[in-house]
C-alpha atoms as a PDB file:
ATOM      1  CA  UNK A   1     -26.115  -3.891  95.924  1.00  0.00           C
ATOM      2  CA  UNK A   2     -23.077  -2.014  94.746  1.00  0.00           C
ATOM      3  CA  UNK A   3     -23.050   1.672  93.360  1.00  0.00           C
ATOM      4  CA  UNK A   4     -20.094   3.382  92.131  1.00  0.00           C
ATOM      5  CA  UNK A   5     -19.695   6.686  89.970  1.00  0.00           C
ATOM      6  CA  UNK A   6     -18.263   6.434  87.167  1.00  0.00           C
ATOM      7  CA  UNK A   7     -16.982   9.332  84.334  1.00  0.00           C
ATOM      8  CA  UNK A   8     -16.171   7.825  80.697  1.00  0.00           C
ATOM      9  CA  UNK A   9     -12.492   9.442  79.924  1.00  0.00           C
ATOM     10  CA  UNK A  10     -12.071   8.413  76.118  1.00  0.00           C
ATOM     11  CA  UNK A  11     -12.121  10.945  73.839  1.00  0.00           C
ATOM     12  CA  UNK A  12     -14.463   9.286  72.062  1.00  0.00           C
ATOM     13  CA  UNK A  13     -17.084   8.330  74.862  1.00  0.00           C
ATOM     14  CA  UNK A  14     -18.971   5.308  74.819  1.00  0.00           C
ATOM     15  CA  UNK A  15     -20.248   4.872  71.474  1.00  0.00           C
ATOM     16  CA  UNK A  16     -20.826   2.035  69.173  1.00  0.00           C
ATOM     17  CA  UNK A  17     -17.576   0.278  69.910  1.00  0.00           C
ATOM     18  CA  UNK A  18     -16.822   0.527  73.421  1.00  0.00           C
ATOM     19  CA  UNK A  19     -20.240   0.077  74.434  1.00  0.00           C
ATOM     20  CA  UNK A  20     -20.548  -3.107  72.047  1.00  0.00           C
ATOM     21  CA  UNK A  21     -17.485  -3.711  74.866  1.00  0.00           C
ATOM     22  CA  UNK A  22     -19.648  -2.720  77.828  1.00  0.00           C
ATOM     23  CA  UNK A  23     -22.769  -5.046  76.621  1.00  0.00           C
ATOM     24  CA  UNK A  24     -20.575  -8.358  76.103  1.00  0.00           C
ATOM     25  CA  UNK A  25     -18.952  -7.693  79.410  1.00  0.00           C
ATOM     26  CA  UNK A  26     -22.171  -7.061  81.573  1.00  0.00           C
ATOM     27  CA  UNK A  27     -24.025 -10.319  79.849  1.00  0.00           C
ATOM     28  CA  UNK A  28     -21.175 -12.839  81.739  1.00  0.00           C
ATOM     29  CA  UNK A  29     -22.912 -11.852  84.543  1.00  0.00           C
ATOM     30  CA  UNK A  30     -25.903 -12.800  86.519  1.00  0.00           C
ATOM     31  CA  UNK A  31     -26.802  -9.657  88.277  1.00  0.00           C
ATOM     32  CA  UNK A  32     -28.559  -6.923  87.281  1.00  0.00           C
ATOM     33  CA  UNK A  33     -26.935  -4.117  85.676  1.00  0.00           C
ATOM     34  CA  UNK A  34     -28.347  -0.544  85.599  1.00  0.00           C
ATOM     35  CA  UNK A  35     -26.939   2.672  84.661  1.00  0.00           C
ATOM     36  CA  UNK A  36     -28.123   6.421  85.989  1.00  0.00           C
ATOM     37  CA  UNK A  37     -27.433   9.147  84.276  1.00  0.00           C
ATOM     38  CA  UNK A  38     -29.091  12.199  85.490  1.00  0.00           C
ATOM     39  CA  UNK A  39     -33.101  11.075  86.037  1.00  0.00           C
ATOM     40  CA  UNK A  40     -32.436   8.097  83.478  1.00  0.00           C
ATOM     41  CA  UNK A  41     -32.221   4.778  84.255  1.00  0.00           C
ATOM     42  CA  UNK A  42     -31.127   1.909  81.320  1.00  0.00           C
ATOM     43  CA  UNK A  43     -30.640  -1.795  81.674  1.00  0.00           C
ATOM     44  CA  UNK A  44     -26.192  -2.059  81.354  1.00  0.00           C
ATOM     45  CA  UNK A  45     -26.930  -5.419  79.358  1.00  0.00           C
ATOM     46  CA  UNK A  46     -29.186  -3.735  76.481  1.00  0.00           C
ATOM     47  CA  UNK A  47     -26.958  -1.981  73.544  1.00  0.00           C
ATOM     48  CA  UNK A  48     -29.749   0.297  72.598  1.00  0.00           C
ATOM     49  CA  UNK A  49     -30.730   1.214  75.938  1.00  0.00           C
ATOM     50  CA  UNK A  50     -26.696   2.481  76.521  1.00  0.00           C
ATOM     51  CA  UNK A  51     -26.240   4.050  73.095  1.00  0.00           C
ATOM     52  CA  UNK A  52     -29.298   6.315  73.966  1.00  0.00           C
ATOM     53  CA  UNK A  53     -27.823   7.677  77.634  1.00  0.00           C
ATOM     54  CA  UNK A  54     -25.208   9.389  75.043  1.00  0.00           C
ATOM     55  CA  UNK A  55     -22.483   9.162  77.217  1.00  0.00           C
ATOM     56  CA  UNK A  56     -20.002  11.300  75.771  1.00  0.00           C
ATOM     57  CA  UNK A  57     -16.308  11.839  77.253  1.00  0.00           C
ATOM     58  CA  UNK A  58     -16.548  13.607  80.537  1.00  0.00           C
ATOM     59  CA  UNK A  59     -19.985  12.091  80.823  1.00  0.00           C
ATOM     60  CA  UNK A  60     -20.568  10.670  84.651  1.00  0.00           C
ATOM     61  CA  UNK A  61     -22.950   8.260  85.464  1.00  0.00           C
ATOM     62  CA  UNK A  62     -23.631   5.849  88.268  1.00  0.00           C
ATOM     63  CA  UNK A  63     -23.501   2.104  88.318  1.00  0.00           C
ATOM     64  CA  UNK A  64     -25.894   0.120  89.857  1.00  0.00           C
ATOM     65  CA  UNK A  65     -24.575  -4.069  90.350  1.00  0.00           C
ATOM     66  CA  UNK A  66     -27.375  -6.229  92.121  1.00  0.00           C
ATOM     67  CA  UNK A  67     -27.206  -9.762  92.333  1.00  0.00           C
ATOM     68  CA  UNK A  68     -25.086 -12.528  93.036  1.00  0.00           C
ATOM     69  CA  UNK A  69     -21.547 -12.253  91.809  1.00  0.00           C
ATOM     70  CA  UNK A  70     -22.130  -7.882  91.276  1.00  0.00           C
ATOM     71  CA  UNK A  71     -18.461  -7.529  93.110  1.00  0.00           C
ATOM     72  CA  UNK A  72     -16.895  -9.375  90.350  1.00  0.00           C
ATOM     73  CA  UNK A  73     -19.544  -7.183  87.616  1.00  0.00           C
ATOM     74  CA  UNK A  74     -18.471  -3.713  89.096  1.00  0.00           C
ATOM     75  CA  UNK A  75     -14.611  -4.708  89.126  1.00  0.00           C
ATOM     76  CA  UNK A  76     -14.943  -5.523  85.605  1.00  0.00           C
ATOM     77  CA  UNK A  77     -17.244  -2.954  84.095  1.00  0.00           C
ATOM     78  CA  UNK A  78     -14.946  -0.390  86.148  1.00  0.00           C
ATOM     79  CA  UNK A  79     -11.437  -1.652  85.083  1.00  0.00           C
ATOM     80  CA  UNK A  80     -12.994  -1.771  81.022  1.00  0.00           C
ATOM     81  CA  UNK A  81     -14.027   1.955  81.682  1.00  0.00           C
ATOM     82  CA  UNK A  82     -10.015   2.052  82.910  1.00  0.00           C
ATOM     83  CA  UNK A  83      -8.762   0.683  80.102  1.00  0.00           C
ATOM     84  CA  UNK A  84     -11.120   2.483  77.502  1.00  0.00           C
ATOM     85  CA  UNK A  85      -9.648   5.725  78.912  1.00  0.00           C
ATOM     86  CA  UNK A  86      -6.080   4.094  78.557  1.00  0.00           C
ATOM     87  CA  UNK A  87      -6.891   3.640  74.505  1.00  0.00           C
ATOM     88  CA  UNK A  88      -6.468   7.461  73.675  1.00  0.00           C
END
């Protein structure tokens, strides 16, 4: 299992777009996906489930990668929340 703490740095946060982003990376993946976000926990593969977290810019949350190929998950979710912040 893999954790890593993340903070969305777009002005925008993560909201229909960017997230739409998130959902079609995490699905190439086998493992599970989870995000945390104070004393929530939502599926990282479920659109709805991520819009409602309302992750706003600033917002930090933790990312939870379990499962077979969750190194190559957690580089990839982490480098799009990299390159989302690089879009400003």
């Amino acid at each position: 299992m893999i954790t890593k703490e993340l903070v969305i740095n777009n002005k925008t946060g993560l909201h229909a777009r960017p997230a739409a982003l998130w959902v079609q990376t995490a699905g190439r993946y086998q493992s599970s996906i989870r995000l945390v976000k104070s004393e929530r926990e939502v599926d990282g593969k479920s659109l709805l489930a991520l819009l409602s977290l309302g992750l706003s810019a600033g917002s930090a949350f933790r990312l939870v990668v379990n499962g077979p190929d969750e190194a190559e998950a957690a580089d990839a979710l982490t480098a799009l929340v990299a390159e989302l912040a690089q879009e400003q």
